[in-house]
Every structure is written in structure tokens, then in C-alpha cells.
Protein backbone atom coordinates (compact mmCIF):
# COMPACT_ATOMS: atom_id res chain seq x y z
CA UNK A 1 -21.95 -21.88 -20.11
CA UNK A 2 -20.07 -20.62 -17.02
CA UNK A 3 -20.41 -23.41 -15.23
CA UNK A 4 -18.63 -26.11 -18.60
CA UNK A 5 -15.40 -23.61 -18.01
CA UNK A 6 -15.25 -24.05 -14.54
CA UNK A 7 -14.32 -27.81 -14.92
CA UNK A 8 -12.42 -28.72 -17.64
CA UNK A 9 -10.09 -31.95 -18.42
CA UNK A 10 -6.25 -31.85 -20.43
CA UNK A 11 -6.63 -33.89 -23.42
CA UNK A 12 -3.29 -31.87 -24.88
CA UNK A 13 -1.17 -29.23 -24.51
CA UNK A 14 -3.75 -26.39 -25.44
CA UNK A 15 -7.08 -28.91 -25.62
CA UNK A 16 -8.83 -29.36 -22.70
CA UNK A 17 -12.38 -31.03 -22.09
CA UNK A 18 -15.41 -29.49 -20.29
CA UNK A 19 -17.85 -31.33 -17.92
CA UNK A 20 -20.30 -30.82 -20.40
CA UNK A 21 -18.38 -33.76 -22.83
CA UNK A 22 -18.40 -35.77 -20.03
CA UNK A 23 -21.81 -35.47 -18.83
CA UNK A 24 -22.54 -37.10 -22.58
CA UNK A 25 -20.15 -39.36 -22.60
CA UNK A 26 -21.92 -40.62 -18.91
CA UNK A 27 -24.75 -40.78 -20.96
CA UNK A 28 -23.75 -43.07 -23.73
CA UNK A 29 -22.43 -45.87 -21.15
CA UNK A 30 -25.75 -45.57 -19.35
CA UNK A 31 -27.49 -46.52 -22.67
CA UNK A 32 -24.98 -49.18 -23.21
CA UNK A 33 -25.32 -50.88 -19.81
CA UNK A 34 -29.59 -50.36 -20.33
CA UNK A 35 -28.54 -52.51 -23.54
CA UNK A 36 -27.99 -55.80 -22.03
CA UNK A 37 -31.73 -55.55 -20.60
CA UNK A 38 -33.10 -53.69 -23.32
CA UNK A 39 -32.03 -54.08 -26.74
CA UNK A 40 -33.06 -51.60 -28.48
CA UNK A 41 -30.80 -49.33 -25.99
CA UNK A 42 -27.66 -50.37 -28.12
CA UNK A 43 -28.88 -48.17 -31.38
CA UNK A 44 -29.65 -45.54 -29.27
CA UNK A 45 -26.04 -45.47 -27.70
CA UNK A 46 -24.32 -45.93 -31.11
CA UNK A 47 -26.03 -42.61 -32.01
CA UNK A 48 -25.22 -40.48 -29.56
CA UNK A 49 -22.01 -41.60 -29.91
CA UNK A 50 -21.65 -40.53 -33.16
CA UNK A 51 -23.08 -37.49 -32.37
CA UNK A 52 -20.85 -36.76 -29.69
CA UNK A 53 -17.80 -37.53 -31.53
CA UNK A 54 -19.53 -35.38 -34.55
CA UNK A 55 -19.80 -32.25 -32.57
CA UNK A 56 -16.42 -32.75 -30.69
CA UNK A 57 -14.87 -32.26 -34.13
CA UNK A 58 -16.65 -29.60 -35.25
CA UNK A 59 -16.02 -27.43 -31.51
CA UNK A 60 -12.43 -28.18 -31.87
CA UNK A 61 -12.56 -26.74 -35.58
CA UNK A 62 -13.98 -23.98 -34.71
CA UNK A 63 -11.28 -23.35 -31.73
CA UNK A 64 -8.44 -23.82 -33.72
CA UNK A 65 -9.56 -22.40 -36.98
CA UNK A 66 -8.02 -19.02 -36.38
CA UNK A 67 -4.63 -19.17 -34.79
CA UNK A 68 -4.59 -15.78 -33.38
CA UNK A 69 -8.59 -16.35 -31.98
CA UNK A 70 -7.67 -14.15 -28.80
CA UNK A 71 -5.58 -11.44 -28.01
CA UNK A 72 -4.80 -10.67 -24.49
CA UNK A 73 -1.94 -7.10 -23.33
CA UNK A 74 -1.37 -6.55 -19.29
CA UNK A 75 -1.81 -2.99 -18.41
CA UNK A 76 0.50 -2.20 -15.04
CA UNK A 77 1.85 1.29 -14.14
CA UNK A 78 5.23 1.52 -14.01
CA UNK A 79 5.54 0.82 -10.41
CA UNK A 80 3.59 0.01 -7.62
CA UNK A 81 2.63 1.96 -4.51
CA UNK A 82 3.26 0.25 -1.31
CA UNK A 83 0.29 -0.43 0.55
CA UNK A 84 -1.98 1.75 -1.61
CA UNK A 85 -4.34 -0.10 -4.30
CA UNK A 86 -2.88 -0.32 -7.43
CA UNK A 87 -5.31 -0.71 -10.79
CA UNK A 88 -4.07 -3.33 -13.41
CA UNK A 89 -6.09 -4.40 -16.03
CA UNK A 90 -6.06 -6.37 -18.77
CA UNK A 91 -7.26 -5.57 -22.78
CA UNK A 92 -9.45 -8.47 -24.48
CA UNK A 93 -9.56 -8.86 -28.23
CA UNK A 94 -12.22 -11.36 -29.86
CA UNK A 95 -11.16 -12.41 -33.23
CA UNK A 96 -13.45 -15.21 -33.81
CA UNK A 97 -16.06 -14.34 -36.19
CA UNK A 98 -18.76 -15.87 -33.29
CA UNK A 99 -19.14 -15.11 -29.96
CA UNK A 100 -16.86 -17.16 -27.51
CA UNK A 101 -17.18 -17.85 -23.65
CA UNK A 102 -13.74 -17.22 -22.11
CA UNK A 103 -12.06 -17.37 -18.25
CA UNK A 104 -8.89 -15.45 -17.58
CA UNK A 105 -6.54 -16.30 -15.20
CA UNK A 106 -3.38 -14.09 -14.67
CA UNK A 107 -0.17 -15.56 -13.35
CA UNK A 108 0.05 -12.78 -10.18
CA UNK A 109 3.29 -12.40 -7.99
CA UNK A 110 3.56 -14.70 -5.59
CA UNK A 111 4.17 -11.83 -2.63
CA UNK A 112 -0.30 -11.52 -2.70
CA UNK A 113 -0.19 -15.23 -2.23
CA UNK A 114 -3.23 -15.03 -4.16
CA UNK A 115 -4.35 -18.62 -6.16
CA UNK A 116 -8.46 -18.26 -6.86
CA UNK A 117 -8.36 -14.72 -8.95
CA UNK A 118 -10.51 -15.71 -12.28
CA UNK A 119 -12.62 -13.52 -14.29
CA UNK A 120 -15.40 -15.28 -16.58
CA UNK A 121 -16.99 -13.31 -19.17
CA UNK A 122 -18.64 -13.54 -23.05
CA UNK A 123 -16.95 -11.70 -25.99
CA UNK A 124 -18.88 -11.16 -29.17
CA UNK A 125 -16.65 -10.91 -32.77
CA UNK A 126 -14.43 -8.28 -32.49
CA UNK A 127 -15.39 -6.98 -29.30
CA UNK A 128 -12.82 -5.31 -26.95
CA UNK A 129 -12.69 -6.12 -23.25
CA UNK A 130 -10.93 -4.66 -20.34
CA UNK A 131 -10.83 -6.61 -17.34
CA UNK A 132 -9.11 -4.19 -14.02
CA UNK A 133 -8.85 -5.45 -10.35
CA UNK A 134 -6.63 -3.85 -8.09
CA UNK A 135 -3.61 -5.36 -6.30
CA UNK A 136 -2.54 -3.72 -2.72
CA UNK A 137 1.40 -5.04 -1.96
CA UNK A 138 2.19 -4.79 1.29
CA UNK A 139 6.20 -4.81 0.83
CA UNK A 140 8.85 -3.88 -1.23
CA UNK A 141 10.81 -4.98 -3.77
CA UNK A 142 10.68 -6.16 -7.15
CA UNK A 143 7.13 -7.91 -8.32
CA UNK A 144 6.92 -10.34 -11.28
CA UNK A 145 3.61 -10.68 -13.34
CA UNK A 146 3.51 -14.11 -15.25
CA UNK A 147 1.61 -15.33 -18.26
CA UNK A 148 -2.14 -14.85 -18.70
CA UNK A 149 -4.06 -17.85 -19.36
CA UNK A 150 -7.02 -17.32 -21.39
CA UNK A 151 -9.51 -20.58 -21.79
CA UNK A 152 -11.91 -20.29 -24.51
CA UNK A 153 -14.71 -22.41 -25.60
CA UNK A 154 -17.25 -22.29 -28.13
CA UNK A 155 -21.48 -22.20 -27.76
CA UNK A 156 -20.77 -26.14 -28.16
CA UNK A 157 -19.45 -26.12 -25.07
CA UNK A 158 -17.60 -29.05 -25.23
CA UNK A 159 -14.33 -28.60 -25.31
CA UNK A 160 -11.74 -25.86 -24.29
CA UNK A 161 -8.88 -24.56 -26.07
CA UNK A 162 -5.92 -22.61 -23.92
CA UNK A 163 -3.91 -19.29 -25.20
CA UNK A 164 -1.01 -18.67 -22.89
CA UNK A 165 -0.18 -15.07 -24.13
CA UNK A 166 1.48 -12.01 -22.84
CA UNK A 167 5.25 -11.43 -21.36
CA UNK A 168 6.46 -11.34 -17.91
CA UNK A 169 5.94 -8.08 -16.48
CA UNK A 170 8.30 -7.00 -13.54
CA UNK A 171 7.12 -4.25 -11.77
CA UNK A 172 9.11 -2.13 -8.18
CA UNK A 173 6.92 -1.42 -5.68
CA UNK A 174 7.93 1.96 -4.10
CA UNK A 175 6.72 3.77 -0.98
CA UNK A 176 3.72 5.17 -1.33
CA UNK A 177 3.92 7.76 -3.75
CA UNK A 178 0.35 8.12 -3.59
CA UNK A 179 -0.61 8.44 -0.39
CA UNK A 180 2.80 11.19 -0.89
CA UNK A 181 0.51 12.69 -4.11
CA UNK A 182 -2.58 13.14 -2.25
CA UNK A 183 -1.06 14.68 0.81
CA UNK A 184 0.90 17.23 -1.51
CA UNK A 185 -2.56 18.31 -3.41
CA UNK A 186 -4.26 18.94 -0.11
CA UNK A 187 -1.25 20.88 1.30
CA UNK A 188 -1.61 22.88 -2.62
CA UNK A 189 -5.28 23.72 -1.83
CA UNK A 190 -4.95 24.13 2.10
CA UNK A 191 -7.45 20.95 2.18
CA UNK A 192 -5.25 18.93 4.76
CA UNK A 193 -8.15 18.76 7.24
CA UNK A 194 -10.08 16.32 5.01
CA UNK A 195 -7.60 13.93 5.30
CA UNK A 196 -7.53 14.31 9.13
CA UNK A 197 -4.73 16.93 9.66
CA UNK A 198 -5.59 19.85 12.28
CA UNK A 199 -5.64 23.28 11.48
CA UNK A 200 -2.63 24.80 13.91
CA UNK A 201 -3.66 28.16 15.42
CA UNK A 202 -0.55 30.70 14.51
CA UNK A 203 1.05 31.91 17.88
CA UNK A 204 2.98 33.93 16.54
CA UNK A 205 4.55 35.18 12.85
CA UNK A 206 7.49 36.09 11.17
CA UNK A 207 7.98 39.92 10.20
CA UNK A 208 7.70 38.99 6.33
CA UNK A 209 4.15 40.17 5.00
CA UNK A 210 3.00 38.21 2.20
CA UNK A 211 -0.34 38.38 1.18
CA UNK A 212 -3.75 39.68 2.62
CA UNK A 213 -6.20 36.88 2.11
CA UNK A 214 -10.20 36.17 3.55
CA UNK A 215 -10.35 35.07 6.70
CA UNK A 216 -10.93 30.96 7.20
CA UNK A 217 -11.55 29.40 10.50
CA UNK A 218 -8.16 28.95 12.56
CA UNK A 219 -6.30 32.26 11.52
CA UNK A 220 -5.39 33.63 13.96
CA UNK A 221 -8.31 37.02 15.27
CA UNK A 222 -5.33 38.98 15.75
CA UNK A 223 -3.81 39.53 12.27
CA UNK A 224 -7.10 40.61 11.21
CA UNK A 225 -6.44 44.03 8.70
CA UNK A 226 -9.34 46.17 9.60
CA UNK A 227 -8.98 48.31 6.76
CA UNK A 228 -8.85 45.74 4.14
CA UNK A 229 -12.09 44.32 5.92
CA UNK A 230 -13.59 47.55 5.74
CA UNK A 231 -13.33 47.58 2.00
CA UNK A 232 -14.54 44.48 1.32
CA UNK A 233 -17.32 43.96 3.67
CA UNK A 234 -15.65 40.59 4.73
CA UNK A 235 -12.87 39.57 7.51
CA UNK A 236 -9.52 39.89 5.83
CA UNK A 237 -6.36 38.86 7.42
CA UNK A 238 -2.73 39.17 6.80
CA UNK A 239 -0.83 36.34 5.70
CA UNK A 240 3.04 36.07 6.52
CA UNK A 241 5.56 33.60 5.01
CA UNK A 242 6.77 30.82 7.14
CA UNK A 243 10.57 30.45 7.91
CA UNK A 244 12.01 28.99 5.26
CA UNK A 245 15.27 26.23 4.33
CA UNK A 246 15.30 25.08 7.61
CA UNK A 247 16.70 21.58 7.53
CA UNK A 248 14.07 18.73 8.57
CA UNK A 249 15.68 14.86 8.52
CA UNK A 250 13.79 11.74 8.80
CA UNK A 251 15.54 8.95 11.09
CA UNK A 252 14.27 5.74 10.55
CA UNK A 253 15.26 2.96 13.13
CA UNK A 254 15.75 -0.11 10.97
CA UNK A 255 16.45 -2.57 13.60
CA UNK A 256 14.43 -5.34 15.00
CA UNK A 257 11.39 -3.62 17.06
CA UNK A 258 10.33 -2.39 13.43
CA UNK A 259 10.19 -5.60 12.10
CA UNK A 260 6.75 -6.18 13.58
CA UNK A 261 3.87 -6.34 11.18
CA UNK A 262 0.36 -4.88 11.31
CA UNK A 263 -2.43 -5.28 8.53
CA UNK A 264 0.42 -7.26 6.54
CA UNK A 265 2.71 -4.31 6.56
CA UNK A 266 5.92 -3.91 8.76
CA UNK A 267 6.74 -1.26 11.13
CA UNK A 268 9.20 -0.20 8.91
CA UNK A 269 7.23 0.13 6.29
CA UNK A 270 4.42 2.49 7.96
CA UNK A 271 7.91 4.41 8.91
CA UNK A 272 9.14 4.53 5.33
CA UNK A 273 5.82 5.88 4.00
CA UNK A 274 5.28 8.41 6.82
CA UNK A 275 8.89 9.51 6.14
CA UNK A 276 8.18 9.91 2.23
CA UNK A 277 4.97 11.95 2.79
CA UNK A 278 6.62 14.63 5.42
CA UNK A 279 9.64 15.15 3.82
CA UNK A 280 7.24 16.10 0.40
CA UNK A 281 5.56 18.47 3.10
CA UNK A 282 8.40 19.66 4.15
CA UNK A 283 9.93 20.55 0.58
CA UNK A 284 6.54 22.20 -0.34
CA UNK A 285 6.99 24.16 2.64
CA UNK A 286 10.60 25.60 0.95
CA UNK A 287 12.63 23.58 3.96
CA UNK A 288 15.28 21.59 2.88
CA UNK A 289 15.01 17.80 3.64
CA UNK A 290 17.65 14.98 4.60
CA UNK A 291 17.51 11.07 5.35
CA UNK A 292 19.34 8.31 7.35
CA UNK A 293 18.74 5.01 8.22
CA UNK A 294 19.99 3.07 11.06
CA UNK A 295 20.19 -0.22 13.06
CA UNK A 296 23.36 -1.58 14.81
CA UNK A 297 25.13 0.83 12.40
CA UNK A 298 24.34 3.61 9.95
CA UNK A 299 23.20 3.19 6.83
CA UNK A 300 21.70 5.66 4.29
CA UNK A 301 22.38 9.39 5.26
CA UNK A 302 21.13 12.34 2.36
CA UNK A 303 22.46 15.44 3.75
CA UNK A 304 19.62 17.97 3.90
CA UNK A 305 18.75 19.86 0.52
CA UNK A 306 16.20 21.41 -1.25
CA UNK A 307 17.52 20.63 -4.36
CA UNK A 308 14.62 19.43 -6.94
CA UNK A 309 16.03 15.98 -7.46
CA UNK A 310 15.81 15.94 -4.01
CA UNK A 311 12.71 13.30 -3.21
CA UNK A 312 13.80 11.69 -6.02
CA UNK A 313 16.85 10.49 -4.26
CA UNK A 314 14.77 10.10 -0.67
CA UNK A 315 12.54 7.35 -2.87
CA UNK A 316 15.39 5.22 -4.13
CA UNK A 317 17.32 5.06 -1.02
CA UNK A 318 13.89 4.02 1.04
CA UNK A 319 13.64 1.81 -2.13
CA UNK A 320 15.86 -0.60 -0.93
CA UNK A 321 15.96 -0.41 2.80
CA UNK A 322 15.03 -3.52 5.17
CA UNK A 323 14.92 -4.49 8.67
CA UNK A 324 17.44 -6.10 10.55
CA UNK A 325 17.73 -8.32 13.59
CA UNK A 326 19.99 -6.51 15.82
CA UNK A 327 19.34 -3.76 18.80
CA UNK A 328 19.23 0.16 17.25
CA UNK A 329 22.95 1.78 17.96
CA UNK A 330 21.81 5.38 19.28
CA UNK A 331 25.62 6.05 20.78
CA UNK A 332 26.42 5.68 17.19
CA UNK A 333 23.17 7.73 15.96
CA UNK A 334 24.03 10.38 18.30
CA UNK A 335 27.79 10.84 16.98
CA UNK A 336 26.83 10.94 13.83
CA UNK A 337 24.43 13.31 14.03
CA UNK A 338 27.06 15.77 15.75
CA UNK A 339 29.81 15.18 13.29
CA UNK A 340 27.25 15.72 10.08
CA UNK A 341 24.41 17.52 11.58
CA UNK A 342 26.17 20.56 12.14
CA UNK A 343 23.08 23.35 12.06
CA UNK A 344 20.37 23.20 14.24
CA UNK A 345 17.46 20.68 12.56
CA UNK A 346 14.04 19.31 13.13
CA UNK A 347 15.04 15.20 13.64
CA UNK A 348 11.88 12.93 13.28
CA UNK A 349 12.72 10.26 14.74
CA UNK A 350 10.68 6.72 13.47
CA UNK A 351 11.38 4.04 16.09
CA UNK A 352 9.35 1.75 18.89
CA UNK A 353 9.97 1.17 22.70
CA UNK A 354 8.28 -1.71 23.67
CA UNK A 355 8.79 -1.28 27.63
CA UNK A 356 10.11 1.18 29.31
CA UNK A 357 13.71 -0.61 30.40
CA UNK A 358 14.42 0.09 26.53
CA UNK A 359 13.18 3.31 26.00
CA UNK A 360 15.53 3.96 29.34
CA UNK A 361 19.21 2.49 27.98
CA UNK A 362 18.03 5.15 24.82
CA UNK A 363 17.24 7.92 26.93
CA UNK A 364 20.70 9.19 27.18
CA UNK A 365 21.69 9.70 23.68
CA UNK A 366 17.88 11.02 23.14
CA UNK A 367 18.25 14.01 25.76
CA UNK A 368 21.97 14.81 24.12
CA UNK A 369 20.22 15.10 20.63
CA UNK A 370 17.43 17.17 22.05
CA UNK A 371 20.23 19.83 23.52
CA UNK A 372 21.26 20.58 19.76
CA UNK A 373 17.99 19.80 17.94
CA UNK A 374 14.35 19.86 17.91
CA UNK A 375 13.95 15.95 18.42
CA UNK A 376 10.41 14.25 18.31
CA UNK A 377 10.49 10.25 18.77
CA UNK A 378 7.73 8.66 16.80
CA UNK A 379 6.50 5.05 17.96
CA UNK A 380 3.70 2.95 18.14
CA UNK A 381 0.88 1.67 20.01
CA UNK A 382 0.60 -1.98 20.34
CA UNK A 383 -2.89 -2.37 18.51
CA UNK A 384 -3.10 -6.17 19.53
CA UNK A 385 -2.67 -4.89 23.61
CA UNK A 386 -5.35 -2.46 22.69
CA UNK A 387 -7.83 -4.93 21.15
CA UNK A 388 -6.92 -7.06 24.19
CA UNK A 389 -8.14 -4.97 27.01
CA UNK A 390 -11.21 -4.40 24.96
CA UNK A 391 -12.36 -7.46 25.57
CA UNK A 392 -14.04 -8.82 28.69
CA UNK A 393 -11.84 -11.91 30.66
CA UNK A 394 -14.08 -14.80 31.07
CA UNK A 395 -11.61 -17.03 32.60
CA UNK A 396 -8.45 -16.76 35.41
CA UNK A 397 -6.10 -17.25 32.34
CA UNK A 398 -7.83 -14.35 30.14
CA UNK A 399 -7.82 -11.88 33.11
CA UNK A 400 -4.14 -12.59 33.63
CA UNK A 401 -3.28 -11.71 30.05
CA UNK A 402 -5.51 -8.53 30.93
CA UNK A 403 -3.28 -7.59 33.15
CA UNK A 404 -0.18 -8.07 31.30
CA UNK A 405 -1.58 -6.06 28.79
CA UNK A 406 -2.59 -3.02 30.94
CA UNK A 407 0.85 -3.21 32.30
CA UNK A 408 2.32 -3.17 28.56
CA UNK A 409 -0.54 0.06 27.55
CA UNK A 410 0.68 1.86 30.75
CA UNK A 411 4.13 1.77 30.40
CA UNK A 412 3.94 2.98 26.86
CA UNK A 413 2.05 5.67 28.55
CA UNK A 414 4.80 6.11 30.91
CA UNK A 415 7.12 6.55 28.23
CA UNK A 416 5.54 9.79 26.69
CA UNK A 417 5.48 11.30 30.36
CA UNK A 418 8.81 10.36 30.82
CA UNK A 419 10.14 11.74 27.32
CA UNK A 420 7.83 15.18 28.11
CA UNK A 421 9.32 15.40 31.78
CA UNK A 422 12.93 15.51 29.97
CA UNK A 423 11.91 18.22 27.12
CA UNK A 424 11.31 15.72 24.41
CA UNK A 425 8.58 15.79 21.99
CA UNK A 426 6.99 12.30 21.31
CA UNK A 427 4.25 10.90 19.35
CA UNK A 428 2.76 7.26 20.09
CA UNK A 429 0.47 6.40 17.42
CA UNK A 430 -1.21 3.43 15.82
CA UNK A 431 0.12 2.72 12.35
CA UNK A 432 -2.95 3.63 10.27
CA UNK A 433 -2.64 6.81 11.87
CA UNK A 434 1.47 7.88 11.91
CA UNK A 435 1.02 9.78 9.00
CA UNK A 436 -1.44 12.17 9.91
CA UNK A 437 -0.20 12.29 13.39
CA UNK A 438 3.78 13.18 12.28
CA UNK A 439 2.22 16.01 9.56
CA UNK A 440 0.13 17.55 12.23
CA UNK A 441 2.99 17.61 14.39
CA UNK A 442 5.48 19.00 11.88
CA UNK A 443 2.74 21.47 11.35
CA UNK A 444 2.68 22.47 15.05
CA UNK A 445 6.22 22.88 15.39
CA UNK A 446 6.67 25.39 12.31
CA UNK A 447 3.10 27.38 13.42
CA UNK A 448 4.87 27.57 16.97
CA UNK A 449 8.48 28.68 15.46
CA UNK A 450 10.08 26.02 17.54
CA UNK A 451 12.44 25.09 15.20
């Protein structure tokens, strides 16, 4: 019966007819053209005829009997995580008092550019359905859910009747919140490693004691308590409270090196995500946590807090930021910074140097912020230079893109040495990877009391 819904014909607004009525109705002409050579072919045609128009009524009757025949309610969270898989799924209701083959189609946002999504599937009487997929958005913004189409035809099979039911959902997509979730329950349960985050040997520790706790690999050998290991029979260590409320801010270049995409996302966006997830770190680890946003001028700036509406605030402003086409203003960023930044702070800086002329005209304002602050500039690896030089040239042309690639790797290269040389702390990462990579580091940097 799958394959009548798949092709069906508008005979009204609701009314549609399947392949099936067709395939009959192919049937009756052939009987009707076998006529003129064989007579008694004419009978035979009048009958099926009748039979087809016959059972066309009565599938149609039993369609439209009930008014309400199928129910159909969207299920959607209340917003969207960007570039995380989000579940929707949709509730089925059969009222008929037979079973009924049905296809669902559901009006999605046009941002997943997606036009082949169907789900076909048999509901007996008053049996409850739920249909889920999962939708990934790749941007921000404001998504808008349409009406969900529900065809519906009888064991007859020949003809289909349409319920257009539902409401127009519009659902934000955030940053990721969830990728923010799951790196907050690791940090609860000290479990960061599974998601790739090294464990940062202590070099040293404050003079607050805070706990005495079993020894795990990574503590440090030295702050073994030989006593309370004596006791127990296992290694015990002490524990000693990080510093605390030191102020951490996120800068995220806005301008138009971060409008580059990769996987379908933005630049920008692996920024925005990276940013969200840290400064949750950061806040679990009792430091107070600020924002700003920049291009050829500055944007958002949150003053760092620790306040608890705190990454409530950081989610609505990255909420609504977007790239723009113009060259990042760091002479701006960097007096900015002095006249708000007062105290010295941890600056993450999320930006990308594409050669090392550009990374140069920055390099100024970069080594003046690193004077007053612990700065670490975050960019990326070009992952389509990397997949490049992978490859083997088999002609003159593809060996001469080789090379312009490893000239492209190596000055990105040159760019970390160059940063290091000058006492700044970098990070070039792909974008799958930035979060990890900016946690570990933030990690490093507290273990090593840098800050």
C-alpha cells in the first residue's frame, strides 16, 4: 500500500487519486480498445467500470465519514541548539474505526533546505503514533515550522484524502546550550577527559586547604598526606581551592575572516559556542565572566560578573550577533579594553589570521594587551589546506596548488612561533576541536596560577 501513497493525483482541495485508480482506469480503456476486435470485450469494460466507480465511492465515504479522522500535535523544545541535534517529533492519533495507511510530511524551515523528509507508516483504530527525527541547524536566528500534511488512504487504496493540521511553530536557535550542558556535568563529576580535555598536572597550589580526597591519576605525588594514607590503606592527597573571582572575558572578532564556513557552520559560530561553553567553565570554577564583540567597532561588552543571571545575559547577547564585512579594529579593541578593563583579566581572544602580513598589522595592539593581561589568541587551521596537502599532485597544476598550500600551513605555523617569541599564548585549532582545545587551555592557565 506504500507504494499507491507515493503517487497520488489532485482531484480537489483535500481529494487526491492514487496510482492504484489509475492503473484500473488503464485497464478499462484497454478492454475498450480490445472491443472493436473482440466484442465481447465491451461488457467486460462496462463492468469494471462500474466497479471502479462503485468502490471509488465507497473509499471516499469512508475518508470523509469522520471529519476529525486524524489528529496530528508538533512536539519542538523551546529552542534549538546550534549545531547540536535537536529531537522533534510528532504525536499521531487514528480515529477511524479501521486501520488507515498514512504519509506525513512536515512543512520544515527553510534554513535545512530540506524537501524529501516523509515518513510512511499504518495506524490501527485508535492507535497513537509518535514519529521523532532530529534536525541539526547550523545558524542562528529565528526558525519557522509550517503545517503538517498528513495523506491518508483507506485498504481500498484508491484514493487519498489530505488533513493539513497543526500551527506554525517558531522556534530560536541559541548557541549550543548543550554542548554548554554536557561540558558543565563532566566538569561536576571531574569526567572532562572523556570528552577529550587533559588532566593538567598542579605546579603549584594556593595556601587554602580544602579537602583530603583519594588519590586519581594526575594529582600531583607531592601533596600526597602520608598520614591520611596510612589510615586508610590507600594514597590520599590534599586538595586546595583554586583562586577564585578572577575575571575571564571572551573576545569574539566578528569581522570578515570569521565569516568563513566549515561543516555548514561559520567561524563565528564555532567562536560563539566555544565562548558559551568556557565562560559556563569558568563560572563553575567561582570566576567571574564578561563578553564583547567586535569588528570595525565594538559591539556587545558584559562587564565581568559572577552574578547568577550572569550566562543568561552571555546567551542573549551571542543570540543575536553576526558577522560583518569589514577588517577587525584592534586600535579600538585595545582602548577599550584599557578604559573598561581596569583589573588584570584572562582575555580569550576568538579570531583568524590568514597570513602572516595580517597577523603582523595586529601584532602591536596584541603585545600592548598582553603587558596588562593574560592574552591567548584563538584561530584556526585551514582544514581545506590540510586536506589539500594530503593528497598526492598528479599534474604540474595540482603540485602548484601544493605548494601554495604548504606555504599557507607554514605561515600559520609561523604565526604561533611568532606570537610565543613575543610572550603571547596562542591556540590554532581546527573547528571541531576549539572547544576542547580553549577548556584545556583555560585549565592550564588556572593549574599554572598564571592569571
Amino acid at each position: 500500500m506504500r507504494n499507491f501513497l507515493l503517487h497520488t493525483y489532485a482531484l480537489g482541495r483535500d481529494l487526491f487519486l492514487n496510482s492504484r485508480f489509475y492503473w484500473v482506469l488503464g485497464l478499462i480503456v484497454f478492454c475498450y480498445l480490445l472491443g472493436f476486435f473482440v466484442p465481447i470485450f465491451f461488457p467486460v469494460g462496462h463492468i469494471v467500470l462500474a466497479v471502479l466507480v462503485l468502490f471509488f465511492l465507497m473509499d471516499s465515504i469512508l475518508l470523509f465519514r469522520i471529519k476529525g479522522g486524524i489528529s496530528a500535535i508538533r512536539i519542538c523544545p523551546d529552542r534549538f541548539s546550534n549545531g547540536d541535534r535537536n529531537p522533534v517529533s510528532i504525536e499521531l492519533y487514528n480515529a477511524y474505526p479501521y486501520p488507515v495507511f498514512i504519509k506525513v510530511i512536515d512543512e520544515l524551515p527553510f534554513q535545512f533546505q530540506i524537501r524529501d523528509q516523509e515518513f510512511s507508516l499504518t495506524l490501527d483504530p485508535g492507535q497513537r503514533h509518535m514519529l521523532a527525527y532530529e534536525l541539526q541547524p547550523k545558524e542562528r536566528g529565528e526558525y519557522v515550522f509550517g503545517k503538517i500534511n498528513v495523506f491518508v488512504s483507506s485498504t481500498v487504496g484508491l484514493a487519498t484524502r489530505r488533513y493539513t493540521l497543526g500551527n506554525e511553530d517558531r522556534i530560536p536557535t541559541y548557541p549550543s546550550f548543550i554542548q554548554m550542558r554536557k561540558y558543565q556535568l563532566m566538569a561536576i563529576s571531574n569526567r572532562l577527559t572523556e570528552l577529550g580535555v587533559k588532566p593538567i598536572r598542579r605546579l603549584g597550589h594556593t595556601t587554602e586547604f580544602e579537602q583530603i580526597k583519594e588519590y586519581v591519576k594526575g594529582d600531583d605525588f607531592r601533596t600526597i598526606n602520608w598520614k591520611a594514607t596510612a589510615r586508610s590503606a590507600k594514597y590520599m592527597v590534599n586538595q586546595y581551592t583554586d583562586e577564585k573571582a578572577q575575571p575571564v572575558y571572551c573576545l569574539i572578532d566578528k569581522s570578515r575572516t570569521m565569516k568563513m564556513p566549515f561543516d555548514g557552520m561559520r567561524l563565528l559560530d564555532y567562536a560563539i559556542n566555544a565562548a558559551l561553553v568556557i565562560s559556563n567553565i569558568a563560572l563553575y570554577k567561582h570566576d567571574k565572566v564578561g563578553l564583547l564583540t567586535f569588528a570595525q567597532r565594538m559591539d556587545s561588552f558584559l562587564k565581568a560578573d559572577q552574578k547568577p543571571l550572569q550566562m543568561r545575559l552571555i546567551q542573549e547577547l551571542l543570540y543575536k550577533e553576526d558577522t560583518q564585512f569589514k577588517e577587525a579594529a584592534m586600535d579600538r579593541l585595545f582602548v577599550h579594553i584599557r578604559r573598561n578593563i581596569p583589573h588584570r583579566s584572562l582575555l580569550l581572544l576568538f579570531t583568524n589570521f590568514e597570513s602572516l602580513v595580517a597577523m603582523n598589522r595586529q601584532l602591536p595592539y596584541l603585545q600592548s594587551l598582553a603587558k596588562s593581561h593574560v592574552l591567548v589568541v584563538i584561530f584556526f587551521e585551514n582544514t581545506a589546506v590540510k586536506d589539500l596537502l594530503q593528497n598526492p599532485p598528479e599534474n604540474t597544476q595540482d603540485m602548484y596548488v601544493k605548494t601554495l598550500g604548504e606555504h599557507f600551513s607554514f605561515e600559520k605555523r609561523q604565526i604561533v612561533r611568532e606570537l610565543k617569541q613575543r610572550g603571547i599564548i596562542s591556540i590554532l585549532t581546527t573547528p571541531p576541536n576549539l572547544t576542547v582545545e580553549t577548556v584545556n587551555k583555560y585549565l592550564e592557565i588556572k593549574s599554572r596560577r598564571l592569571l
